[in-house]
PDB file of N, CA and C in Angstrom:
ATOM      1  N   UNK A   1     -96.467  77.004 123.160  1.00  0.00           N
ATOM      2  CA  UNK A   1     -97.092  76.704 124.424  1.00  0.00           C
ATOM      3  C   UNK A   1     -96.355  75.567 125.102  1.00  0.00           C
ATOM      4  N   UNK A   2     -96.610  75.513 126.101  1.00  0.00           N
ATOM      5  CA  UNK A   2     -95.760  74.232 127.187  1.00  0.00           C
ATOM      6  C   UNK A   2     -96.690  72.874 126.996  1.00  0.00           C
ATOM      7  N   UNK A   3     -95.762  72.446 126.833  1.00  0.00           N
ATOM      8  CA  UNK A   3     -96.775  70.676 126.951  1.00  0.00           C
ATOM      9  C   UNK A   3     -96.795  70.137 128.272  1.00  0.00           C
ATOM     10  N   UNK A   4     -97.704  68.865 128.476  1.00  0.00           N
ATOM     11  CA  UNK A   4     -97.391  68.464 130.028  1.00  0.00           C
ATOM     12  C   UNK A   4     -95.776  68.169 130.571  1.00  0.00           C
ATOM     13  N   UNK A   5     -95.385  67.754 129.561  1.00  0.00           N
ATOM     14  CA  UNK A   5     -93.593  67.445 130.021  1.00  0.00           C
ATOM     15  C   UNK A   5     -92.566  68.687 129.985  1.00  0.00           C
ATOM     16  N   UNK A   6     -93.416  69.572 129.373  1.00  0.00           N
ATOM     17  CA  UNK A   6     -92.110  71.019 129.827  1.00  0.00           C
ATOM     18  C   UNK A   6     -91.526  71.260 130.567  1.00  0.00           C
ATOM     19  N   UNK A   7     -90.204  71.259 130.997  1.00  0.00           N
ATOM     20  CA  UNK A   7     -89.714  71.493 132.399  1.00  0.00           C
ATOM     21  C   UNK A   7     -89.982  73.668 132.411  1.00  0.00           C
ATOM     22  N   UNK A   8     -90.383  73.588 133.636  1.00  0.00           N
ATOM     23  CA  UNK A   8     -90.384  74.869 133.735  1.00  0.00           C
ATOM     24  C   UNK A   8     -88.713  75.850 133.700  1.00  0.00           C
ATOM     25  N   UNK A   9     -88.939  76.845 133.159  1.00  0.00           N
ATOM     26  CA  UNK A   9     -87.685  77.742 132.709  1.00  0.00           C
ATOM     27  C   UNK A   9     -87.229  78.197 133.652  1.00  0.00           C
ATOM     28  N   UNK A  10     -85.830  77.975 134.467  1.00  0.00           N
ATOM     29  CA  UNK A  10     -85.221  78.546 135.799  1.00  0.00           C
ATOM     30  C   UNK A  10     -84.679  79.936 135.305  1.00  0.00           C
ATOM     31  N   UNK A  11     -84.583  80.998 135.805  1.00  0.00           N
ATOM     32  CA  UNK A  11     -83.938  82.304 135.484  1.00  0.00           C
ATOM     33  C   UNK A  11     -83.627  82.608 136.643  1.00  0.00           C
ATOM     34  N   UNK A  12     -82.005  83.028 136.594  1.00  0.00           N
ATOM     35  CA  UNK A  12     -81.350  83.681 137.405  1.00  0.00           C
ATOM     36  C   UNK A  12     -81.753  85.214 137.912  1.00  0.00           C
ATOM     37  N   UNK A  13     -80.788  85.814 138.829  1.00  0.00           N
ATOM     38  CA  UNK A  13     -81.233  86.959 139.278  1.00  0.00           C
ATOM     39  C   UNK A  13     -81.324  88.043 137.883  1.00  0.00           C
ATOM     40  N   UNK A  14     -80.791  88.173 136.687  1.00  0.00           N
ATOM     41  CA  UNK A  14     -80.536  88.833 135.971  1.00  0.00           C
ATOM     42  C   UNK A  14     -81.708  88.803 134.980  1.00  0.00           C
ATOM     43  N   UNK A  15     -81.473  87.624 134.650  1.00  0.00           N
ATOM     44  CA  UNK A  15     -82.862  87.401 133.617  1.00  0.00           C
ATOM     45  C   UNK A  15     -84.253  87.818 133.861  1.00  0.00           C
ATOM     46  N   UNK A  16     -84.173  86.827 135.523  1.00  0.00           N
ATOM     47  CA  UNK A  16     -85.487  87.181 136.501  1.00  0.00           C
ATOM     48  C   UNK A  16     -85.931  88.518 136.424  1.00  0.00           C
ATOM     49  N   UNK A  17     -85.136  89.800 136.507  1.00  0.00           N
ATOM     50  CA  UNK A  17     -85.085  91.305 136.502  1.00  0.00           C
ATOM     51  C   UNK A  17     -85.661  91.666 135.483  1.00  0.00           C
ATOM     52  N   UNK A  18     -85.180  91.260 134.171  1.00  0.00           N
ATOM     53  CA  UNK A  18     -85.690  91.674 132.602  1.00  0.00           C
ATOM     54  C   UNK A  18     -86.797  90.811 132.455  1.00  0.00           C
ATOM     55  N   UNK A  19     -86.957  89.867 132.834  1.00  0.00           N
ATOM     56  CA  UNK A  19     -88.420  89.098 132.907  1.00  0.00           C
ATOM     57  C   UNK A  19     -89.498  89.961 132.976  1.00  0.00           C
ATOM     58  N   UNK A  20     -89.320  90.377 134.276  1.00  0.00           N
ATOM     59  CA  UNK A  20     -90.051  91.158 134.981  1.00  0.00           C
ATOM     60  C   UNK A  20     -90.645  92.533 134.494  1.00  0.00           C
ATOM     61  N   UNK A  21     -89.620  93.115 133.990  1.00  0.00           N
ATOM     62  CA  UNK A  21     -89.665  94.083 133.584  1.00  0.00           C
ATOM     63  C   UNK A  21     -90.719  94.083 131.749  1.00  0.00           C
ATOM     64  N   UNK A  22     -90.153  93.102 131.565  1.00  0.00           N
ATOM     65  CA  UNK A  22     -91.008  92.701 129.884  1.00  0.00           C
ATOM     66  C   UNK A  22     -92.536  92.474 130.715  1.00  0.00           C
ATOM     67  N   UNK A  23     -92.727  91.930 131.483  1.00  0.00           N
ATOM     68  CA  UNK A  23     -94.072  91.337 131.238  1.00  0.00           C
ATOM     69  C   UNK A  23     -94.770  92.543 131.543  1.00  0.00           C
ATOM     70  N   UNK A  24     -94.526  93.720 131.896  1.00  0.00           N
ATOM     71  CA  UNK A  24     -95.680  95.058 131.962  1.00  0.00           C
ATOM     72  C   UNK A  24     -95.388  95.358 130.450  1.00  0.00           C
ATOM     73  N   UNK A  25     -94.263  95.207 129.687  1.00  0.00           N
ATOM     74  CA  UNK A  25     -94.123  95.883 128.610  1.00  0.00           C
ATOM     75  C   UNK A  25     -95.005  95.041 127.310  1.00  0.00           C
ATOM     76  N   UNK A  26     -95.265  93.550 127.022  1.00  0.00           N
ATOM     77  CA  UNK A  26     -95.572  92.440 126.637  1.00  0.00           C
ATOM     78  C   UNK A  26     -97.027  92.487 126.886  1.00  0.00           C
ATOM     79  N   UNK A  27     -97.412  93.097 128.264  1.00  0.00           N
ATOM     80  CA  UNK A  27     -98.700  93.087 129.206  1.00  0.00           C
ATOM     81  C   UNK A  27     -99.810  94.452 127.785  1.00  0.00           C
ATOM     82  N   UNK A  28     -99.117  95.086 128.060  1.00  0.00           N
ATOM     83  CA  UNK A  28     -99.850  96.339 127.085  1.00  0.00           C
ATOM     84  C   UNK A  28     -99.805  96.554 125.968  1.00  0.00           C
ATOM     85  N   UNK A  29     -98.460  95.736 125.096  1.00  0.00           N
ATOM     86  CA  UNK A  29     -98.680  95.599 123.599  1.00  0.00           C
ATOM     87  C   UNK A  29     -99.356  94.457 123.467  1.00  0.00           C
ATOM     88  N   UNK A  30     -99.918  93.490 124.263  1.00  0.00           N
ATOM     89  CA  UNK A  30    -100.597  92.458 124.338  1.00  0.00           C
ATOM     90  C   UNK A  30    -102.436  93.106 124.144  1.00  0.00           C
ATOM     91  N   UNK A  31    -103.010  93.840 125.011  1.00  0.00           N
ATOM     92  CA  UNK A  31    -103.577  94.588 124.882  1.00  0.00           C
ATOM     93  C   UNK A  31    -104.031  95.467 123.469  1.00  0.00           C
ATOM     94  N   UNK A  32    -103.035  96.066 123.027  1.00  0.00           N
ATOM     95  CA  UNK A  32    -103.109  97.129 121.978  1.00  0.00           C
ATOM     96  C   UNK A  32    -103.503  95.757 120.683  1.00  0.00           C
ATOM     97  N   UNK A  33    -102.697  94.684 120.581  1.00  0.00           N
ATOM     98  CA  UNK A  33    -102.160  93.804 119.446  1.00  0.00           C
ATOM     99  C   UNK A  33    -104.311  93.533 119.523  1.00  0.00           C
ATOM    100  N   UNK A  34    -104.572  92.972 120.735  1.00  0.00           N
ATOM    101  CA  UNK A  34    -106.004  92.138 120.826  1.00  0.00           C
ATOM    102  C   UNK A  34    -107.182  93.347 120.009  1.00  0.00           C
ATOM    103  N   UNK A  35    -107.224  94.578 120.826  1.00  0.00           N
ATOM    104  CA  UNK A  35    -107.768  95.892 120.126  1.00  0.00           C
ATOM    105  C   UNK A  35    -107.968  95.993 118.474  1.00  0.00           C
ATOM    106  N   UNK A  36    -106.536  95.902 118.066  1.00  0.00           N
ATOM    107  CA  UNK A  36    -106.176  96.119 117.003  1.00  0.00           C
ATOM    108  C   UNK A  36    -107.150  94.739 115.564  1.00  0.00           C
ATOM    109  N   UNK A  37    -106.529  93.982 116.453  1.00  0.00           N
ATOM    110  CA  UNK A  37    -107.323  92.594 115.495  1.00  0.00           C
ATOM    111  C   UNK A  37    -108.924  91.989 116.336  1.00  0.00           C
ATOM    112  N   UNK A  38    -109.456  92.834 116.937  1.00  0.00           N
ATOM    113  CA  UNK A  38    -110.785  92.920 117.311  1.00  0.00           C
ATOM    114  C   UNK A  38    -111.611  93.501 116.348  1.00  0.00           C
ATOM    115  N   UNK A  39    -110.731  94.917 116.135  1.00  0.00           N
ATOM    116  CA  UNK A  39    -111.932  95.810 115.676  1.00  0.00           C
ATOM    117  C   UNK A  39    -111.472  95.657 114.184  1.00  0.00           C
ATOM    118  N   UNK A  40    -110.524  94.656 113.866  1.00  0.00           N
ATOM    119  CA  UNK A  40    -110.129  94.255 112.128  1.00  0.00           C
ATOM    120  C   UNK A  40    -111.438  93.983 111.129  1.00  0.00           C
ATOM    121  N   UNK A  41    -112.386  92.672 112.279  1.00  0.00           N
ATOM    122  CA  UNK A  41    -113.285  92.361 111.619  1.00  0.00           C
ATOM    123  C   UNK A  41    -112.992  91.097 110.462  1.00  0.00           C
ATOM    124  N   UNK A  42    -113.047  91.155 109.242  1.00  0.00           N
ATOM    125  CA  UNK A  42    -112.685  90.300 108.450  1.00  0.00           C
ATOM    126  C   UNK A  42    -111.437  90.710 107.734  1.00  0.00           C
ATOM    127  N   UNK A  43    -111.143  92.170 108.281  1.00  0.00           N
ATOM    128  CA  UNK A  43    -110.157  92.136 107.013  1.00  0.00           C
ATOM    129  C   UNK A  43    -108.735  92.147 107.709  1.00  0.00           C
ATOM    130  N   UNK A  44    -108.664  91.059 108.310  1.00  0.00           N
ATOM    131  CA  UNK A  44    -106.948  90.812 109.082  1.00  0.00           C
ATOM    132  C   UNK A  44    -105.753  91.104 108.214  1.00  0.00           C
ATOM    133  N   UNK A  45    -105.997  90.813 107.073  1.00  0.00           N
ATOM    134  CA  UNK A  45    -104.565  90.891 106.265  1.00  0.00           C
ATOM    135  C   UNK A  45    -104.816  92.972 105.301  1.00  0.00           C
ATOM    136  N   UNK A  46    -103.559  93.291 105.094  1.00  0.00           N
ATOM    137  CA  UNK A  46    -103.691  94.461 104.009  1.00  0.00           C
ATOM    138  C   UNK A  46    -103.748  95.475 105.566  1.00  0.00           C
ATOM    139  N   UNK A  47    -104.171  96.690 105.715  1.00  0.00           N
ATOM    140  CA  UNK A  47    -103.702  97.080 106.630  1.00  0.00           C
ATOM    141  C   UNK A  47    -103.501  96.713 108.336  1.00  0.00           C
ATOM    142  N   UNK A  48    -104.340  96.041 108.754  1.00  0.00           N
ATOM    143  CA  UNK A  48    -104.208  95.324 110.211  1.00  0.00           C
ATOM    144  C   UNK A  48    -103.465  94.721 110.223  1.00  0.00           C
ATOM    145  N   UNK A  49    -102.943  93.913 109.186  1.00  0.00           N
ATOM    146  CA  UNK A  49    -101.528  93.174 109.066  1.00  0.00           C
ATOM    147  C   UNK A  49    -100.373  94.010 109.632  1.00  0.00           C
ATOM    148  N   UNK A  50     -99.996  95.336 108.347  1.00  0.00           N
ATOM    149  CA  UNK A  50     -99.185  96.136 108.867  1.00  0.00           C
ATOM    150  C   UNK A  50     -98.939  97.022 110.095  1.00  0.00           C
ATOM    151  N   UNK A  51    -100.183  97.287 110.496  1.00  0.00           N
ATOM    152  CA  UNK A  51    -100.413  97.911 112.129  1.00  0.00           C
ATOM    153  C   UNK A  51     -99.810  96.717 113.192  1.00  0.00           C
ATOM    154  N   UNK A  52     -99.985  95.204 112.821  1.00  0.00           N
ATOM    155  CA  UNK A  52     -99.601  94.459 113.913  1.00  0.00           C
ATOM    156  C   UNK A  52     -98.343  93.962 113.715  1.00  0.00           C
ATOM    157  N   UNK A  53     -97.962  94.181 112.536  1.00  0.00           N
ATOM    158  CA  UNK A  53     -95.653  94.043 112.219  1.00  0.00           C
ATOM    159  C   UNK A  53     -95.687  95.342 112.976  1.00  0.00           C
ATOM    160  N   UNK A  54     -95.621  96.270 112.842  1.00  0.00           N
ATOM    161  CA  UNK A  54     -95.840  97.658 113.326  1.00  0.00           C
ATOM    162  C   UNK A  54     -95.194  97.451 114.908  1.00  0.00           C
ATOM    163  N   UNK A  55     -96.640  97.098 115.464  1.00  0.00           N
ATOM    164  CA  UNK A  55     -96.744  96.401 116.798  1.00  0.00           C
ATOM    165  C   UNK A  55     -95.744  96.002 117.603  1.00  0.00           C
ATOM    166  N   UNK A  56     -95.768  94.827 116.893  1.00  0.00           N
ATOM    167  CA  UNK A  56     -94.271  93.695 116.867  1.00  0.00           C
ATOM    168  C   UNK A  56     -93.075  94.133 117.573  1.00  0.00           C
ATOM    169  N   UNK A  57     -92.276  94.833 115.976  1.00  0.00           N
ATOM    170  CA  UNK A  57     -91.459  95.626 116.089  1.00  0.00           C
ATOM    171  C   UNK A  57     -91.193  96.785 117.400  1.00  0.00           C
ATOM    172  N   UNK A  58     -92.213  97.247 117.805  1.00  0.00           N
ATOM    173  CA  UNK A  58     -92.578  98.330 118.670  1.00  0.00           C
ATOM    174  C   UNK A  58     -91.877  97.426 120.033  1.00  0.00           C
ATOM    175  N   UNK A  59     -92.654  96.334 119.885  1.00  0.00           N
ATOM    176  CA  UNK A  59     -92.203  95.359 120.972  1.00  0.00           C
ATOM    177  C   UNK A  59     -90.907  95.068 121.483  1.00  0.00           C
ATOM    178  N   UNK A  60     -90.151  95.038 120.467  1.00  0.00           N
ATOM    179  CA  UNK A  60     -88.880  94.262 120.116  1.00  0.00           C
ATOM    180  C   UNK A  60     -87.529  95.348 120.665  1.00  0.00           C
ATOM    181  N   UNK A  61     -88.497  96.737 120.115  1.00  0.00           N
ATOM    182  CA  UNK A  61     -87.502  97.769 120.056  1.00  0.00           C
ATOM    183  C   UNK A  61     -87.362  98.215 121.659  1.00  0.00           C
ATOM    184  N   UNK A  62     -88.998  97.792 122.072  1.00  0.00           N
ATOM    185  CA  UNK A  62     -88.818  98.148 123.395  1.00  0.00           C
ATOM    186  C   UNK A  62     -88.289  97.205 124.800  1.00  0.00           C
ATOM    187  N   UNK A  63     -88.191  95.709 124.040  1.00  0.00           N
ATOM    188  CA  UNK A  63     -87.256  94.376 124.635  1.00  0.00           C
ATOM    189  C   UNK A  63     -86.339  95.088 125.018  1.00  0.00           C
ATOM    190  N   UNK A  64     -85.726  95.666 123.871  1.00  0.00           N
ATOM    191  CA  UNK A  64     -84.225  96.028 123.736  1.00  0.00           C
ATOM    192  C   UNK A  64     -83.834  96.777 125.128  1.00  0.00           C
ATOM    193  N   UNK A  65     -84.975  98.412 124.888  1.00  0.00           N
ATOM    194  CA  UNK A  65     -84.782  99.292 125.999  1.00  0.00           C
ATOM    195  C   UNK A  65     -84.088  98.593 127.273  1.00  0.00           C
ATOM    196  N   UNK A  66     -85.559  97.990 127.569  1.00  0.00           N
ATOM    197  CA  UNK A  66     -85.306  97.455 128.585  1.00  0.00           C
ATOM    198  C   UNK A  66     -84.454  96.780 129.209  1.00  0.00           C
ATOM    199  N   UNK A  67     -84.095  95.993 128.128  1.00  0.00           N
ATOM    200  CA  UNK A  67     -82.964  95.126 128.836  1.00  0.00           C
ATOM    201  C   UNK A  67     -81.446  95.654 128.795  1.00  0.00           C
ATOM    202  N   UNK A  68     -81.081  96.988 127.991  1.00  0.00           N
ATOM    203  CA  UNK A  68     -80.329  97.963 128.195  1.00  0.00           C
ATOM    204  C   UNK A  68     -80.307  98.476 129.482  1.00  0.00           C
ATOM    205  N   UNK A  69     -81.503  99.273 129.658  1.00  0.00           N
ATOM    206  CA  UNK A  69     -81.455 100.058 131.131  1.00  0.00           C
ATOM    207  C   UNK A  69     -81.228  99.027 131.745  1.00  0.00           C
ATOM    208  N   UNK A  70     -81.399  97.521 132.276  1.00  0.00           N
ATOM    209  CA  UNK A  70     -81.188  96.914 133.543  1.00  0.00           C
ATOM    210  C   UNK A  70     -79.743  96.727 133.671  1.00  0.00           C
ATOM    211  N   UNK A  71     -78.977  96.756 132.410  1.00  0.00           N
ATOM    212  CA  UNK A  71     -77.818  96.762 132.121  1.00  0.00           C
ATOM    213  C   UNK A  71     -76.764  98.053 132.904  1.00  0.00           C
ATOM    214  N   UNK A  72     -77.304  99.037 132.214  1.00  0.00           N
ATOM    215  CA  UNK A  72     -76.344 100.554 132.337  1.00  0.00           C
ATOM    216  C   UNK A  72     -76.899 100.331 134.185  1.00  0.00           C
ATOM    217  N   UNK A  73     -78.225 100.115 134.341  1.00  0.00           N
ATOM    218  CA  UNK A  73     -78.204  99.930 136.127  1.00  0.00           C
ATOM    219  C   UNK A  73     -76.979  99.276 136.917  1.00  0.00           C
ATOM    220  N   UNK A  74     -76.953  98.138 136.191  1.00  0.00           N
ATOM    221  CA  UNK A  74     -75.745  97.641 136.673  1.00  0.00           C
ATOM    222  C   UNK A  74     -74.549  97.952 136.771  1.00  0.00           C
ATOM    223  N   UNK A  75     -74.566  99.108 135.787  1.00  0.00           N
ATOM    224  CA  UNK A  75     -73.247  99.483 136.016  1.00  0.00           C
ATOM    225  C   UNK A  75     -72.157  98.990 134.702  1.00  0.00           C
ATOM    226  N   UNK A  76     -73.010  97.878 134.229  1.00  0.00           N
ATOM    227  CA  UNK A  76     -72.610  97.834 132.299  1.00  0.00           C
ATOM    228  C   UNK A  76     -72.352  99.111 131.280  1.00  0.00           C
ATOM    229  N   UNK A  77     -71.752  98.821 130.250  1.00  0.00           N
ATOM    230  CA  UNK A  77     -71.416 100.076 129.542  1.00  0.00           C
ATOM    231  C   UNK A  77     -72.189  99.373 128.184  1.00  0.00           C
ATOM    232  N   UNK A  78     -73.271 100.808 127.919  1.00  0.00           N
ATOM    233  CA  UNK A  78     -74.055 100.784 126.795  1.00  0.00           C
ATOM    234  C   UNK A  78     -73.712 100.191 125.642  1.00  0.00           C
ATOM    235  N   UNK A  79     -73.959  99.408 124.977  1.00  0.00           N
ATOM    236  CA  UNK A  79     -73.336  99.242 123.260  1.00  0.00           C
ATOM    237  C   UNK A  79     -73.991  99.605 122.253  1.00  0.00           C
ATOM    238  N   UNK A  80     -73.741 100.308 121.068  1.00  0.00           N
ATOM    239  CA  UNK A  80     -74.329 100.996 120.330  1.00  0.00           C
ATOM    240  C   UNK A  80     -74.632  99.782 119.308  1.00  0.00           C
TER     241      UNK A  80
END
């Protein structure tokens, strides 16, 4: 979290783009993650654990997408 002295994070036009683009993606695994450890109840760890690495990952993989496609938009060449 930001403290009172955080300077706020400047992002260029590029970043700004993938920013943007994460926070609908961040927005709904944010969502699913709250669902998920709502209806856990007491038993957070043993399977709700693994549903929310699960999650995570899901997240991460879909960072990636994203910030690929804004890439190949540009006119960048994909890297495997």
């Amino acid at each position: 979290m930001c403290g009172p002295e955080a300077k706020p994070i400047e992002l260029n036009e590029d970043e700004r783009r993938i920013y943007d683009r994460l926070g609908e993606i961040f927005e709904e695994e944010r969502l699913r993650m709250a669902r998920a450890l709502a209806g856990a109840g007491s038993q957070l760890f043993g399977r709700t654990e693994y549903e929310l690495r699960d999650q995570v990952h899901r997240l991460g993989a879909r960072a990636l997408e994203a910030a690929a496609d804004e890439r190949q938009k540009k006119g960048r060449i994909r890297r495997s």
